[in-house]
N, C-alpha and C. Protein backbone atom coordinates (compact mmCIF):
# COMPACT_ATOMS: atom_id res chain seq x y z
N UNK A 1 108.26 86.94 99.27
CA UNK A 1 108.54 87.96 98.27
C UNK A 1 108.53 89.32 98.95
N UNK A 2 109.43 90.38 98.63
CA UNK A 2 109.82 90.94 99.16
C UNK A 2 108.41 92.09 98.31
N UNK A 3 108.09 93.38 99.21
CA UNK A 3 107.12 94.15 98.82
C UNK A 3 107.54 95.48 98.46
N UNK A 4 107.40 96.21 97.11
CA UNK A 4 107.89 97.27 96.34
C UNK A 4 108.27 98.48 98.01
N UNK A 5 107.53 98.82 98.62
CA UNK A 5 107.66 99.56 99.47
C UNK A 5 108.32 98.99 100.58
N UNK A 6 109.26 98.16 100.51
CA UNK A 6 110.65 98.00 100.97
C UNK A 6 111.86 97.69 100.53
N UNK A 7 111.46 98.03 99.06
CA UNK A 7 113.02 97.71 98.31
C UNK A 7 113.51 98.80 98.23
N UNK A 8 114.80 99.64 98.67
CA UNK A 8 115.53 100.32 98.65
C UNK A 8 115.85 100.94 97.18
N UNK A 9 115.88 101.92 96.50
CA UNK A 9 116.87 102.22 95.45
C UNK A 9 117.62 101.56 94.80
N UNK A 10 118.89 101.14 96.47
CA UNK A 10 120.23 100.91 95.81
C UNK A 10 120.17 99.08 95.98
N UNK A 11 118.80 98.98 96.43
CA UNK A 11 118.92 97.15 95.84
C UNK A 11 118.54 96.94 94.75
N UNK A 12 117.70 98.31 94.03
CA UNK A 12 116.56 98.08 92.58
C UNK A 12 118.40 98.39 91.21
N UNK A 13 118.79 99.15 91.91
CA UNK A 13 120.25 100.02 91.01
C UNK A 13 121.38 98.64 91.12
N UNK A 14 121.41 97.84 92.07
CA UNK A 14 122.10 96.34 92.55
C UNK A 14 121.62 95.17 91.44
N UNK A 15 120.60 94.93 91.54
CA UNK A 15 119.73 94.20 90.73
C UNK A 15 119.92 94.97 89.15
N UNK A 16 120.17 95.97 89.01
CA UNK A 16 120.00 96.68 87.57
C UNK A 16 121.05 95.98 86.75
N UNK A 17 122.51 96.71 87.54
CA UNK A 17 123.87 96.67 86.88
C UNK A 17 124.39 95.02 87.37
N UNK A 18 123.26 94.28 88.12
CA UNK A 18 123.91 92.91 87.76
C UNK A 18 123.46 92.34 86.97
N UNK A 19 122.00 92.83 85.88
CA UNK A 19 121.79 92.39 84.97
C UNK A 19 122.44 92.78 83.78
N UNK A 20 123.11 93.92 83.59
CA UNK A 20 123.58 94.39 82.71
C UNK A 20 124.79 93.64 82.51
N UNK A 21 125.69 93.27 83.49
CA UNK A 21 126.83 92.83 83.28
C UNK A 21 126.48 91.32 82.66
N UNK A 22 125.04 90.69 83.24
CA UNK A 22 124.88 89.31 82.94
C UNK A 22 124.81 89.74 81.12
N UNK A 23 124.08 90.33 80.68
CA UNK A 23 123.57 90.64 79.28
C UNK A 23 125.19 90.86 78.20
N UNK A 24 126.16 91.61 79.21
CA UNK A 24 127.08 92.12 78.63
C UNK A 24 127.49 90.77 78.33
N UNK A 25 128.09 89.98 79.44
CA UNK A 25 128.54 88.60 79.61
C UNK A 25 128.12 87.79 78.10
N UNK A 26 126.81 87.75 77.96
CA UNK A 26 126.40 86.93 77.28
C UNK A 26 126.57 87.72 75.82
N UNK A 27 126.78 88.83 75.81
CA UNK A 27 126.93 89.48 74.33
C UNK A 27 125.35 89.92 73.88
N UNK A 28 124.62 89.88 74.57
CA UNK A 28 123.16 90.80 74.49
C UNK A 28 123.97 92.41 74.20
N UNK A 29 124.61 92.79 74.95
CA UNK A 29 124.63 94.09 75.15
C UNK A 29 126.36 94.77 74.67
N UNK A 30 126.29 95.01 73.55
CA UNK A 30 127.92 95.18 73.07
C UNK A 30 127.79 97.10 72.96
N UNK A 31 126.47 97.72 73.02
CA UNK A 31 126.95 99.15 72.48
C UNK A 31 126.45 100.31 73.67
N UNK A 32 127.49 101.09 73.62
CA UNK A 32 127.42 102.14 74.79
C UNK A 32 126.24 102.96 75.12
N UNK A 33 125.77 103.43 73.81
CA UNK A 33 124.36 104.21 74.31
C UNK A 33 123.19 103.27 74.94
N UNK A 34 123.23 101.87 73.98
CA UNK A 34 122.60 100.70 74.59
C UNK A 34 122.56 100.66 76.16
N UNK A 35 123.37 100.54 76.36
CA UNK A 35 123.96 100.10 77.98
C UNK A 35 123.51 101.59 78.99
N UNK A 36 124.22 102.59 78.67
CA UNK A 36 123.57 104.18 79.45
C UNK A 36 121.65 104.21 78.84
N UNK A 37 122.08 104.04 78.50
CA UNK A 37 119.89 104.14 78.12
C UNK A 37 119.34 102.58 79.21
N UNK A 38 120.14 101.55 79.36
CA UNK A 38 119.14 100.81 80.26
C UNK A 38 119.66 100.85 81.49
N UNK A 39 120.51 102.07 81.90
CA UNK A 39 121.26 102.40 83.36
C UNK A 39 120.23 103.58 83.72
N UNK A 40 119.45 104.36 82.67
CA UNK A 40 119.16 105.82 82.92
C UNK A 40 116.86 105.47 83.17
N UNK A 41 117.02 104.09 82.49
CA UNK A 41 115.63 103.92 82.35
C UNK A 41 115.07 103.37 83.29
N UNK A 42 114.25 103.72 84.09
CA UNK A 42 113.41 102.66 85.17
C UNK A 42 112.31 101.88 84.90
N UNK A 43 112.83 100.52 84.68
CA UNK A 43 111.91 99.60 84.39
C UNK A 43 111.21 99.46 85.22
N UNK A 44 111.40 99.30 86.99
CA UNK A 44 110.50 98.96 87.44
C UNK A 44 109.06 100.24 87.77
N UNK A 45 109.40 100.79 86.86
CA UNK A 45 108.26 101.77 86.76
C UNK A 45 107.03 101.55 86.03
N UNK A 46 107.78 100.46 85.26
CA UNK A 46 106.63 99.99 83.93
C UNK A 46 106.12 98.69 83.89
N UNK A 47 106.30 97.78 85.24
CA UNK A 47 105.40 96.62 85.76
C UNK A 47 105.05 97.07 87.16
N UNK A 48 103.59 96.13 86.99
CA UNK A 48 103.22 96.40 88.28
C UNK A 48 103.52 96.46 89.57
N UNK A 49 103.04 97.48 90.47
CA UNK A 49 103.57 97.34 91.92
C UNK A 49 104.28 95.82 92.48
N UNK A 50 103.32 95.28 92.58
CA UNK A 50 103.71 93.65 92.87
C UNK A 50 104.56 93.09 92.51
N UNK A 51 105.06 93.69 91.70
CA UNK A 51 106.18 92.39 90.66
C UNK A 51 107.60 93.31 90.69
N UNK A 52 107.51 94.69 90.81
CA UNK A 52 108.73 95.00 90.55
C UNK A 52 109.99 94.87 91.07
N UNK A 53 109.66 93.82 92.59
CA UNK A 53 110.85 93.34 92.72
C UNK A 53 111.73 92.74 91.95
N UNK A 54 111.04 91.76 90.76
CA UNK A 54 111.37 91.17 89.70
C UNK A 54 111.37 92.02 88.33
N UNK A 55 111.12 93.45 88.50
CA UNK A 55 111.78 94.27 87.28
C UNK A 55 112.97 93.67 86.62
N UNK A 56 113.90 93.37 87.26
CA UNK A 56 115.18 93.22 86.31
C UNK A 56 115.32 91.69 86.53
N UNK A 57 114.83 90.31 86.45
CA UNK A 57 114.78 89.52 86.25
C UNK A 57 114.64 89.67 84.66
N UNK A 58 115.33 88.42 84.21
CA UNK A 58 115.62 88.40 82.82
C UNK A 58 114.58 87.55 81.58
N UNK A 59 113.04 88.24 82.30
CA UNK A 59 112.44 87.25 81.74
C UNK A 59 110.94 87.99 81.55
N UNK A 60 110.04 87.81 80.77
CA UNK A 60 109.00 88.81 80.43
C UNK A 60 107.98 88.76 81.62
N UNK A 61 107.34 90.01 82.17
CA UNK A 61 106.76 90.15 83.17
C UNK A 61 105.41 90.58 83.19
N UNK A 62 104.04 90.11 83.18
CA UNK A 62 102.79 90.68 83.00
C UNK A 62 102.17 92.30 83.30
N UNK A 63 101.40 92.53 82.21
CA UNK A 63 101.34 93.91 82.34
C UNK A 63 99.93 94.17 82.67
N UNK A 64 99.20 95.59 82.52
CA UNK A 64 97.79 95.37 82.17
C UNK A 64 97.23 95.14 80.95
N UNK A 65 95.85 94.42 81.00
CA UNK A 65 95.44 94.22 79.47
C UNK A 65 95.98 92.51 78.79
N UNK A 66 96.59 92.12 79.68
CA UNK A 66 96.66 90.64 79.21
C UNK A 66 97.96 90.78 77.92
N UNK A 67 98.62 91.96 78.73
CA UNK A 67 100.03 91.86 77.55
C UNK A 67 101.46 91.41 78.69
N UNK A 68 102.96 91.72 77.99
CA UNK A 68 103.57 91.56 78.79
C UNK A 68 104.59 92.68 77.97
N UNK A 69 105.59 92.79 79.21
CA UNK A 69 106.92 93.53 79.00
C UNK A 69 108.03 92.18 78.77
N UNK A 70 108.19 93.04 77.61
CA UNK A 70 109.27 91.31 77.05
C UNK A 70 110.57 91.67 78.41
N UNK A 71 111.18 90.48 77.83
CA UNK A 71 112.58 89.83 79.14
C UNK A 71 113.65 91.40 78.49
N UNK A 72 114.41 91.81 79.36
CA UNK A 72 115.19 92.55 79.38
C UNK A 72 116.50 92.48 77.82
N UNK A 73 116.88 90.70 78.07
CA UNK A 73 117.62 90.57 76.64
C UNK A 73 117.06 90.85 75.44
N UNK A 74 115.38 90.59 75.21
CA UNK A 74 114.82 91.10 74.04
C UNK A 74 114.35 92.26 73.81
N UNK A 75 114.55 93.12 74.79
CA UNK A 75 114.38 95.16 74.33
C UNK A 75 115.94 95.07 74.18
N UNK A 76 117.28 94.57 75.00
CA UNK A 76 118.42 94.76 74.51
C UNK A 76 118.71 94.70 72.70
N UNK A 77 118.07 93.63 72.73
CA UNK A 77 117.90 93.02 70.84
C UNK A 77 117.74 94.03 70.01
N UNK A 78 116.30 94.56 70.26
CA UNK A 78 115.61 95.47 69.79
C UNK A 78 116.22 96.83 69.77
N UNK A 79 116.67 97.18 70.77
CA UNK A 79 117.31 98.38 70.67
C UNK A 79 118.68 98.79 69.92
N UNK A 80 119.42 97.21 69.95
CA UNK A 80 120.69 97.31 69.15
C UNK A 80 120.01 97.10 67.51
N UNK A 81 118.94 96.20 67.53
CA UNK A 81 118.58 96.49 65.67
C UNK A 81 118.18 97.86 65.44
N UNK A 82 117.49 99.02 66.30
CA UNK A 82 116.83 100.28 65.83
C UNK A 82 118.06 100.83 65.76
N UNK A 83 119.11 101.00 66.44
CA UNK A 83 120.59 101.52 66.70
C UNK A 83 121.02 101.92 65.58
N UNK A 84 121.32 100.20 65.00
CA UNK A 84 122.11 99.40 63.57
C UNK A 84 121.15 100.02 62.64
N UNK A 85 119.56 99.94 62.39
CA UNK A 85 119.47 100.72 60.92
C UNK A 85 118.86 102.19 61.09
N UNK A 86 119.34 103.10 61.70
CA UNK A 86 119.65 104.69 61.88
C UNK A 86 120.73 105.17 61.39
């Protein structure tokens, strides 16, 4: 496993927009602000050192406190329902 203090930027920005396209693919992700809000947000800011190689893996990632950061498709979810009733 590769260690946060050698992943480059543009492999974390690589890893980003190939999840996005996977999400798009699958119809997770149909709306524009949707999509620029998870291009502009750094997830791997919000799991731990250790893991953020796997920031944009598509799957929920442990946090502190015995919680987790849900999988990427289910904040996509979430964000298109807060979207839809605004």
């Amino acid at each position: 496993m590769r260690e946060w203090r050698f992943l480059a930027k543009k492999d974390l920005l690589f890893e980003k927009k190939r999840l996005l396209e996977e999400l798009k693919r699958s119809g997770f992700v149909t709306r524009e602000n949707v999509m620029r809000a998870f291009l502009e947000v750094p997830r791997e800011e919000f799991v731990p050192q250790n893991l953020r190689d796997k920031a944009y893996a598509d799957h929920p990632l442990p946090i502190p406190g015995g919680q987790t950061i849900s999988a990427p498709h289910k904040e996509h979810i979430l964000c298109f329902l807060g979207v839809t009733w605004l």
